[in-house]
N, C-alpha and C. Protein backbone atom coordinates (compact mmCIF):
# COMPACT_ATOMS: atom_id res chain seq x y z
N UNK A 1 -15.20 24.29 49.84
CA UNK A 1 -15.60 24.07 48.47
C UNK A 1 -16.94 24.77 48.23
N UNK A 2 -17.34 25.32 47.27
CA UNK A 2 -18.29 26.03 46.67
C UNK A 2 -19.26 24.96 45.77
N UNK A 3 -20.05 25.34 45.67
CA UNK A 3 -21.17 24.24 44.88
C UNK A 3 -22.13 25.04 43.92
N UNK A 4 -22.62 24.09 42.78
CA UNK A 4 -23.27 24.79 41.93
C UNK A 4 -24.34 23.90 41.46
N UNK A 5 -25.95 24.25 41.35
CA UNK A 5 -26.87 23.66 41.06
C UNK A 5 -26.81 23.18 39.73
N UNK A 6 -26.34 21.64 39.23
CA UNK A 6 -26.09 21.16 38.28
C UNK A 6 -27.28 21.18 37.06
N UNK A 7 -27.70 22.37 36.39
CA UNK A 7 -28.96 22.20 35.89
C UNK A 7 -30.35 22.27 36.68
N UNK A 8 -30.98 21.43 36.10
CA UNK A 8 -32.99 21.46 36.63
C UNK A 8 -32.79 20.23 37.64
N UNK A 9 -31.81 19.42 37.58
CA UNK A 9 -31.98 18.20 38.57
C UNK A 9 -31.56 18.49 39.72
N UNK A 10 -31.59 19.46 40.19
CA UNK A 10 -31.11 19.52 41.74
C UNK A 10 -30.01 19.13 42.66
N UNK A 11 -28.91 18.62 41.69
CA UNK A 11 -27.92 17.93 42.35
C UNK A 11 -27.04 19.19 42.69
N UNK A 12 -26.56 19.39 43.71
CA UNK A 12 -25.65 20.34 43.77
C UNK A 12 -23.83 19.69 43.56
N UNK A 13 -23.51 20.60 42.66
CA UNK A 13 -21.59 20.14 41.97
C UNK A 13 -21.27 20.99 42.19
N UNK A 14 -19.46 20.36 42.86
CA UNK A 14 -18.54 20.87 43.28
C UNK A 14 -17.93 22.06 42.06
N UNK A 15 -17.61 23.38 42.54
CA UNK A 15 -17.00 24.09 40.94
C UNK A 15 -15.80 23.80 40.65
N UNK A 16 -14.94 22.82 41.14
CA UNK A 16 -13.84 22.19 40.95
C UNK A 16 -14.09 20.65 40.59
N UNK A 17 -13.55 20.55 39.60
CA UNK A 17 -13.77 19.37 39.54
C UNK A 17 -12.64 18.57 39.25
N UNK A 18 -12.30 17.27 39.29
CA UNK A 18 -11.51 16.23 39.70
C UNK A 18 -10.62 15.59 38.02
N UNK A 19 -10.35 15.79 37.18
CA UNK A 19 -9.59 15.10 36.20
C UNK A 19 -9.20 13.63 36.26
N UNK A 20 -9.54 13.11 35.40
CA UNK A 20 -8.96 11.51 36.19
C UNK A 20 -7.98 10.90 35.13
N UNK A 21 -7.83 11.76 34.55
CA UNK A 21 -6.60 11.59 33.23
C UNK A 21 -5.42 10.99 33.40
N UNK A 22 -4.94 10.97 34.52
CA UNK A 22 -3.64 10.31 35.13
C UNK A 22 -3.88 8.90 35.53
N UNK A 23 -5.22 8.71 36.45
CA UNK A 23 -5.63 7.66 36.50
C UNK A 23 -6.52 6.36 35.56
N UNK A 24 -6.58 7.04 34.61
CA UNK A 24 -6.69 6.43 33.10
C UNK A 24 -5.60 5.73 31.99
N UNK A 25 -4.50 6.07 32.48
CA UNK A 25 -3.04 5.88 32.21
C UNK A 25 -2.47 6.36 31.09
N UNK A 26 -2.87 8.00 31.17
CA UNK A 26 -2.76 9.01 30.06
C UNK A 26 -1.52 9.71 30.72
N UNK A 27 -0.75 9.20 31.83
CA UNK A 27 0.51 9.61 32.79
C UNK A 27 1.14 9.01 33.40
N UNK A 28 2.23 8.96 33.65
CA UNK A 28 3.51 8.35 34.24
C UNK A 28 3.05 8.11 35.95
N UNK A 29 1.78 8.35 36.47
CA UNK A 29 1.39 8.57 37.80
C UNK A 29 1.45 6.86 38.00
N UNK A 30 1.79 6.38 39.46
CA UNK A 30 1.57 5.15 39.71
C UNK A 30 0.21 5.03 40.75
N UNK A 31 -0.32 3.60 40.44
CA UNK A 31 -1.74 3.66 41.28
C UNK A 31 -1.83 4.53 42.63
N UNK A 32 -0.58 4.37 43.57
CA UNK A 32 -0.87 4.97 44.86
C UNK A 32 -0.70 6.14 44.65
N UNK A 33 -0.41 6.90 43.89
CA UNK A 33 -0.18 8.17 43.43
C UNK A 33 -1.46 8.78 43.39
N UNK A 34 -2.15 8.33 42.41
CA UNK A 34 -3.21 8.63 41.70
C UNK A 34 -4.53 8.43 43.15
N UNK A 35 -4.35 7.21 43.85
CA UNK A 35 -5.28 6.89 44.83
C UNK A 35 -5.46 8.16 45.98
N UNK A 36 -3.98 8.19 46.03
CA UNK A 36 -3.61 9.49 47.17
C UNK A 36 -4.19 10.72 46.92
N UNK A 37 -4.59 11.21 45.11
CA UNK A 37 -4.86 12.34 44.97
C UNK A 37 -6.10 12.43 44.67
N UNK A 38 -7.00 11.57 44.56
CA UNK A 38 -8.20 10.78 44.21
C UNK A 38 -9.06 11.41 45.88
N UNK A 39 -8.77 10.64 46.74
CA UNK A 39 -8.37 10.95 48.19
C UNK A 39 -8.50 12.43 48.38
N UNK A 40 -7.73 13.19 48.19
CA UNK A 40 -7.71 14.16 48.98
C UNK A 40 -8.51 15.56 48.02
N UNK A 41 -8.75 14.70 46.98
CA UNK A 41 -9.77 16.17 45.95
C UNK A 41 -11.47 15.54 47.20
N UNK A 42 -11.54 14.09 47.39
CA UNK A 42 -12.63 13.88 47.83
C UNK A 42 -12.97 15.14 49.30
N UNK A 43 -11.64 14.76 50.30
CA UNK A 43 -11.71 14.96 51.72
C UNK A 43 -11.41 16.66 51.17
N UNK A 44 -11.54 16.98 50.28
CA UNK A 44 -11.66 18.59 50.29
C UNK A 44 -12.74 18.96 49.64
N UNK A 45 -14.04 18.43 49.25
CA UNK A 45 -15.25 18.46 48.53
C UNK A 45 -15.44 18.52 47.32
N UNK A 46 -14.67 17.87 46.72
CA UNK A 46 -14.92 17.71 45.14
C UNK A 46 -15.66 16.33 45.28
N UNK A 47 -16.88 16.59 44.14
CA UNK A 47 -18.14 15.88 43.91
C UNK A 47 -18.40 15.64 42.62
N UNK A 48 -17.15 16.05 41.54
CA UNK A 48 -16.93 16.23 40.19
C UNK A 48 -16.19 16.01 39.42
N UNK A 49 -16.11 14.26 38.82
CA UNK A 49 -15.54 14.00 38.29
C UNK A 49 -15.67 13.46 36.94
N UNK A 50 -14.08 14.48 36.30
CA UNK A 50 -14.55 14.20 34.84
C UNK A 50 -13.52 12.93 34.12
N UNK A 51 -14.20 11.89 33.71
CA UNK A 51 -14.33 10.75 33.04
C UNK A 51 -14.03 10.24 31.96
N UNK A 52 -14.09 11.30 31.24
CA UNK A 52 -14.60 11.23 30.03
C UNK A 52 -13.44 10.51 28.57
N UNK A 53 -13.54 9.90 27.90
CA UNK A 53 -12.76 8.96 27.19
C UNK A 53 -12.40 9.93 26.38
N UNK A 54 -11.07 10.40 26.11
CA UNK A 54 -10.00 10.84 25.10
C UNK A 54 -9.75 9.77 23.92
């Protein structure tokens, strides 16, 4: 995974980032579904997740 200095605050973010749209129940995904893929964006370095209310 590649990283990018998030702004002046120094945090370094993943340039991939994570959707959680399925796990919001904006999709037919079931919890272990969603947990499983939750999971494996982590164990591959995503640090970026977007949240955000539709």
């Amino acid at each position: 995974m590649r990283y990018k200095q998030f702004g002046r605050t120094g945090w370094e973010v993943s340039e991939i980032g994570y959707g959680m749209w399925g796990m919001g129940g904006w999709s037919n995904s079931d919890d272990q579904q969603s947990l499983q893929s939750l999971q494996t964006a982590v164990n591959r370095g995503c640090n970026f997740f977007d949240t955000a209310y539709v």
